[in-house]
C-alpha atoms as a PDB file:
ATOM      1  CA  UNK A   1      73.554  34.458 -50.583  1.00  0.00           C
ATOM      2  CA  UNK A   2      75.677  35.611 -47.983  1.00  0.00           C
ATOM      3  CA  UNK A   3      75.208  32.458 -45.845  1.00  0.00           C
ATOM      4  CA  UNK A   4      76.073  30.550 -48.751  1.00  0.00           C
ATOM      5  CA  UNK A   5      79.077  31.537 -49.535  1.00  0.00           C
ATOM      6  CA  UNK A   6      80.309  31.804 -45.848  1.00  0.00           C
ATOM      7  CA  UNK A   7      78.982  28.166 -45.839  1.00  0.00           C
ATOM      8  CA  UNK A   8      81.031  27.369 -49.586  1.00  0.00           C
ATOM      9  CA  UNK A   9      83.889  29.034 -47.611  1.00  0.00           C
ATOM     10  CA  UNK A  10      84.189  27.115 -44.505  1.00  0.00           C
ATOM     11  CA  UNK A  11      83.611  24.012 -46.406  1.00  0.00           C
ATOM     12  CA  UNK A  12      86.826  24.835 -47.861  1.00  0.00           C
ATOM     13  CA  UNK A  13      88.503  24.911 -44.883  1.00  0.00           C
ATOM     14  CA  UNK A  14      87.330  21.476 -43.496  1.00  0.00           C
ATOM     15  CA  UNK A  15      87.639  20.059 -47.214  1.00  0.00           C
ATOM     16  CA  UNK A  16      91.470  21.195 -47.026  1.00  0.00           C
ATOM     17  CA  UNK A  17      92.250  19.863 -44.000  1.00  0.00           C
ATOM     18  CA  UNK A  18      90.452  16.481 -44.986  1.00  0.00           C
ATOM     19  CA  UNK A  19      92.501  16.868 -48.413  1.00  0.00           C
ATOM     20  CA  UNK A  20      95.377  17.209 -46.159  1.00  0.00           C
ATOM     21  CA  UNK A  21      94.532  14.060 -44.522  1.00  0.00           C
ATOM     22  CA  UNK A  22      93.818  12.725 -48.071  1.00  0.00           C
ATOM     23  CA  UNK A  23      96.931  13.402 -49.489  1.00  0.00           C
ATOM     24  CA  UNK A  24      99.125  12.699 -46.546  1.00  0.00           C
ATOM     25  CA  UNK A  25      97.960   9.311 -46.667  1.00  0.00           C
ATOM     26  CA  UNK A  26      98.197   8.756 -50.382  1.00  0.00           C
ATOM     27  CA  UNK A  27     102.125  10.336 -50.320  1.00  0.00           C
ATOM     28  CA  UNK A  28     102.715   7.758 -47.997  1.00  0.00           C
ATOM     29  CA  UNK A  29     101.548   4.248 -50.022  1.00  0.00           C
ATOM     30  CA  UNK A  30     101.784   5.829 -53.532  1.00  0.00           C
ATOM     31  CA  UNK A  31     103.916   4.641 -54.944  1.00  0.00           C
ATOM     32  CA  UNK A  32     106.034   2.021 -53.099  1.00  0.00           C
ATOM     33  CA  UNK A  33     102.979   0.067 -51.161  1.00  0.00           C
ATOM     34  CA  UNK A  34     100.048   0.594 -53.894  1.00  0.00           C
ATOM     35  CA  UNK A  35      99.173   1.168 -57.088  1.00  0.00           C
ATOM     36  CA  UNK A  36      97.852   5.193 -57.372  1.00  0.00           C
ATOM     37  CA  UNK A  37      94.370   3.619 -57.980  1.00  0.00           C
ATOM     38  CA  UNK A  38      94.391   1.421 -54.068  1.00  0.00           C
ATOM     39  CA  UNK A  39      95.972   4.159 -52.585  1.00  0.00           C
ATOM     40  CA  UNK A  40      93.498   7.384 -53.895  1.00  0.00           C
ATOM     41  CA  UNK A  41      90.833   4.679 -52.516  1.00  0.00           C
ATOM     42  CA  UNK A  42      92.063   4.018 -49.114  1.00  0.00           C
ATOM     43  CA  UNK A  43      93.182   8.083 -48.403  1.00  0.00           C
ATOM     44  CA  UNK A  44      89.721   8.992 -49.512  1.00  0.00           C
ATOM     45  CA  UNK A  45      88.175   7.234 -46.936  1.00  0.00           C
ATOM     46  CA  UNK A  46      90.714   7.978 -44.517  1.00  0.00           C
ATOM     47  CA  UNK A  47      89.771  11.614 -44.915  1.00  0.00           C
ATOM     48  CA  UNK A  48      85.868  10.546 -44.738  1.00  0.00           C
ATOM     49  CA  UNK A  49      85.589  10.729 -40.570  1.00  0.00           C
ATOM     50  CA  UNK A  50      87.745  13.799 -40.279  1.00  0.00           C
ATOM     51  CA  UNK A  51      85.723  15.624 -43.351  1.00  0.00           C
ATOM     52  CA  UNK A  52      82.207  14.492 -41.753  1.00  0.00           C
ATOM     53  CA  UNK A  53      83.356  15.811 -38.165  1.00  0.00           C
ATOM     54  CA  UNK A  54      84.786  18.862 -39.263  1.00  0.00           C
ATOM     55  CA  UNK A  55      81.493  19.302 -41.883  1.00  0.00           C
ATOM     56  CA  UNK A  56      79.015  18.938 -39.251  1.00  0.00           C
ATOM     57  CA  UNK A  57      80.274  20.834 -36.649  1.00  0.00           C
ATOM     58  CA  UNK A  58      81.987  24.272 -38.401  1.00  0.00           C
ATOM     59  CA  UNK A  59      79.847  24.503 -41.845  1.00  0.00           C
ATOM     60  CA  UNK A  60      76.423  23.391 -40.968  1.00  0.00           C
ATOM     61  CA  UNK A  61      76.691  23.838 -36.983  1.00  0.00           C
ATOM     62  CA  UNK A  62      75.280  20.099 -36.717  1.00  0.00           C
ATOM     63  CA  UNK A  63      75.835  17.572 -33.946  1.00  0.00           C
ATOM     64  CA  UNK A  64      77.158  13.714 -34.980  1.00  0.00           C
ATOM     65  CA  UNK A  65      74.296  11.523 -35.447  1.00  0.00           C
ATOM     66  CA  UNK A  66      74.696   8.027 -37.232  1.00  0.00           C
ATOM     67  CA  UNK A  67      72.139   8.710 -39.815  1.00  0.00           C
ATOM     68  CA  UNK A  68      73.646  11.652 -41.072  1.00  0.00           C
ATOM     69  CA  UNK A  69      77.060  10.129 -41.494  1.00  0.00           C
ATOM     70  CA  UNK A  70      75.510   7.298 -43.266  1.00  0.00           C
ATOM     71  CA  UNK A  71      73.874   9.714 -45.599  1.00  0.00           C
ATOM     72  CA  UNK A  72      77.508  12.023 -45.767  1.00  0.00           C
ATOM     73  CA  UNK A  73      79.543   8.224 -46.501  1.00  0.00           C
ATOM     74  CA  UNK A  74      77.031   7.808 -49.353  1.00  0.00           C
ATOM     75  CA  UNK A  75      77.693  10.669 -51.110  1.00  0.00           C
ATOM     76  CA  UNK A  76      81.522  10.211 -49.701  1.00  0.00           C
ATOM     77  CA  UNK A  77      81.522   7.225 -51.833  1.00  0.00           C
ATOM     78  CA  UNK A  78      79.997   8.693 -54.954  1.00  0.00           C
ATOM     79  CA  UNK A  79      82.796  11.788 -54.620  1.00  0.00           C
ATOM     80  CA  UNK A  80      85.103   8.820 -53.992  1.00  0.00           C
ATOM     81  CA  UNK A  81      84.383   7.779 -57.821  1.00  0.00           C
ATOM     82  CA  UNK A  82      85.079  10.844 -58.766  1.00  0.00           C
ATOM     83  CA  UNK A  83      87.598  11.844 -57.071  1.00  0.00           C
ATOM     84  CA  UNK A  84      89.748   8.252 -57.816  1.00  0.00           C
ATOM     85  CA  UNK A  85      88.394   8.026 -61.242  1.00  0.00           C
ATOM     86  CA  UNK A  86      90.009  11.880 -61.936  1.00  0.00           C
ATOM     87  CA  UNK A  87      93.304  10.540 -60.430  1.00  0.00           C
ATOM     88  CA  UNK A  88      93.815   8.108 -62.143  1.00  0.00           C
ATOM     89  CA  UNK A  89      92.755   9.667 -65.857  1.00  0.00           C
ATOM     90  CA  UNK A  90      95.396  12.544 -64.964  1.00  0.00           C
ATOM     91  CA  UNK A  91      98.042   9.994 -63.978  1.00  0.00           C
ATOM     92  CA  UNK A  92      97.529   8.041 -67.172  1.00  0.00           C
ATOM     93  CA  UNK A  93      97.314  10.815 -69.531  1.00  0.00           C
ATOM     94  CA  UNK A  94      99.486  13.490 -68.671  1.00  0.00           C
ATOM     95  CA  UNK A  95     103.485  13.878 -67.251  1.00  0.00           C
ATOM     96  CA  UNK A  96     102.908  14.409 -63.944  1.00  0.00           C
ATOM     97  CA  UNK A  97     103.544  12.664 -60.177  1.00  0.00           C
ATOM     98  CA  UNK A  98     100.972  10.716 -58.383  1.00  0.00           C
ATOM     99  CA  UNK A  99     100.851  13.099 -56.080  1.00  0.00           C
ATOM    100  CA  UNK A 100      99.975  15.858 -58.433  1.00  0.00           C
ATOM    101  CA  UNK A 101      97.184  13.904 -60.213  1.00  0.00           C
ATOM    102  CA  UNK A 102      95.778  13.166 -56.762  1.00  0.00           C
ATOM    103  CA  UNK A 103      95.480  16.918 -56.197  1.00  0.00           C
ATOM    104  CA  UNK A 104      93.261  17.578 -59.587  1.00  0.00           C
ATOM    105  CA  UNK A 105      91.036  14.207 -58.285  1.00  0.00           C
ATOM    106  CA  UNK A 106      90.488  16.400 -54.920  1.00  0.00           C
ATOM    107  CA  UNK A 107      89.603  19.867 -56.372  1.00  0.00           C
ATOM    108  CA  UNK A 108      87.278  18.392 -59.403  1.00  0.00           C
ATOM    109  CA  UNK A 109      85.549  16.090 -56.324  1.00  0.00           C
ATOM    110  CA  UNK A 110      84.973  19.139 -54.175  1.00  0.00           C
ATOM    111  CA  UNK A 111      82.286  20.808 -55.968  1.00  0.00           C
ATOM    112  CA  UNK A 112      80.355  17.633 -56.292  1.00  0.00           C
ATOM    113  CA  UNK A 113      80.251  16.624 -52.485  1.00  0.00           C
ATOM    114  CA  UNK A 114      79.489  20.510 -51.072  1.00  0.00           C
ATOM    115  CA  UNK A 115      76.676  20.461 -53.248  1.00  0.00           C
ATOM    116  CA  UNK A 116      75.672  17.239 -52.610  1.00  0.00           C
ATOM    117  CA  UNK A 117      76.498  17.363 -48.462  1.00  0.00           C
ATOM    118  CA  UNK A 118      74.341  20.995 -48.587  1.00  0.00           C
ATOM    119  CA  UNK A 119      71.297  19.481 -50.504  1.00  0.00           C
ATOM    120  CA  UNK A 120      71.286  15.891 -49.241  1.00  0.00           C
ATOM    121  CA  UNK A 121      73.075  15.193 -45.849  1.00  0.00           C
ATOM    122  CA  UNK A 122      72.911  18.511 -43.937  1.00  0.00           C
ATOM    123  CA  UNK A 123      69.608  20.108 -45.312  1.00  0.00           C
ATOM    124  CA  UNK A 124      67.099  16.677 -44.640  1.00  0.00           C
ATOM    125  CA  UNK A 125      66.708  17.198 -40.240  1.00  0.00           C
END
């Protein structure tokens, strides 16, 4: 249990800096280059390489391999429907900025891909 949430913890940490990346990128096409739906889709998988580095190496003490990151862009993609579909339903429905509605696609997203990454990608070697 202990492991677990030290692991839940750390993933955190490299899912906020990738959400960093996420949102840094998205602040900076959204909205006067693309539409909020192009640009939650293109800082999503901006954040992908740093959020599979970071993943591998600090929460599941892993090294890079190719087949892993295939596995981690899988499930990338899946929280990448999630996380864009989110966006955009809080952008549409309720009075707030991009920028905020981005934020709620990130943190609904986040549960999916640690469990996901901890079953799936970083559990299979």
């Amino acid at each position: 249990m202990k492991d677990t949430l030290l692991r839940v913890g750390r993933y955190g940490l490299t899912g906020g800096a990738a959400a960093v990346v996420d949102l840094g990128v998205f602040a900076l096409l959204c909205p006067a280059l693309l539409p909020v739906g192009p640009a939650a889709t293109v800082s999503f998988l901006a954040a992908v390489g740093v959020n599979y580095t970071l993943t591998s190496r600090y929460v599941f003490a892993n090294s890079l391999n190719r087949k892993r990151f295939y596995r981690f862009f899988v499930f990338a993609v899946l929280g990448l429907l999630i996380n864009v579909s989110a966006t955009v339903a809080v952008a549409r429905l309720l009075p707030v900025k991009p920028v905020v509605a981005k934020f709620c696609g990130i943190g609904i997203a986040f549960f999916f891909n640690y469990l996901f990454n901890a079953k799936f990608v970083f559990d299979r070697d």
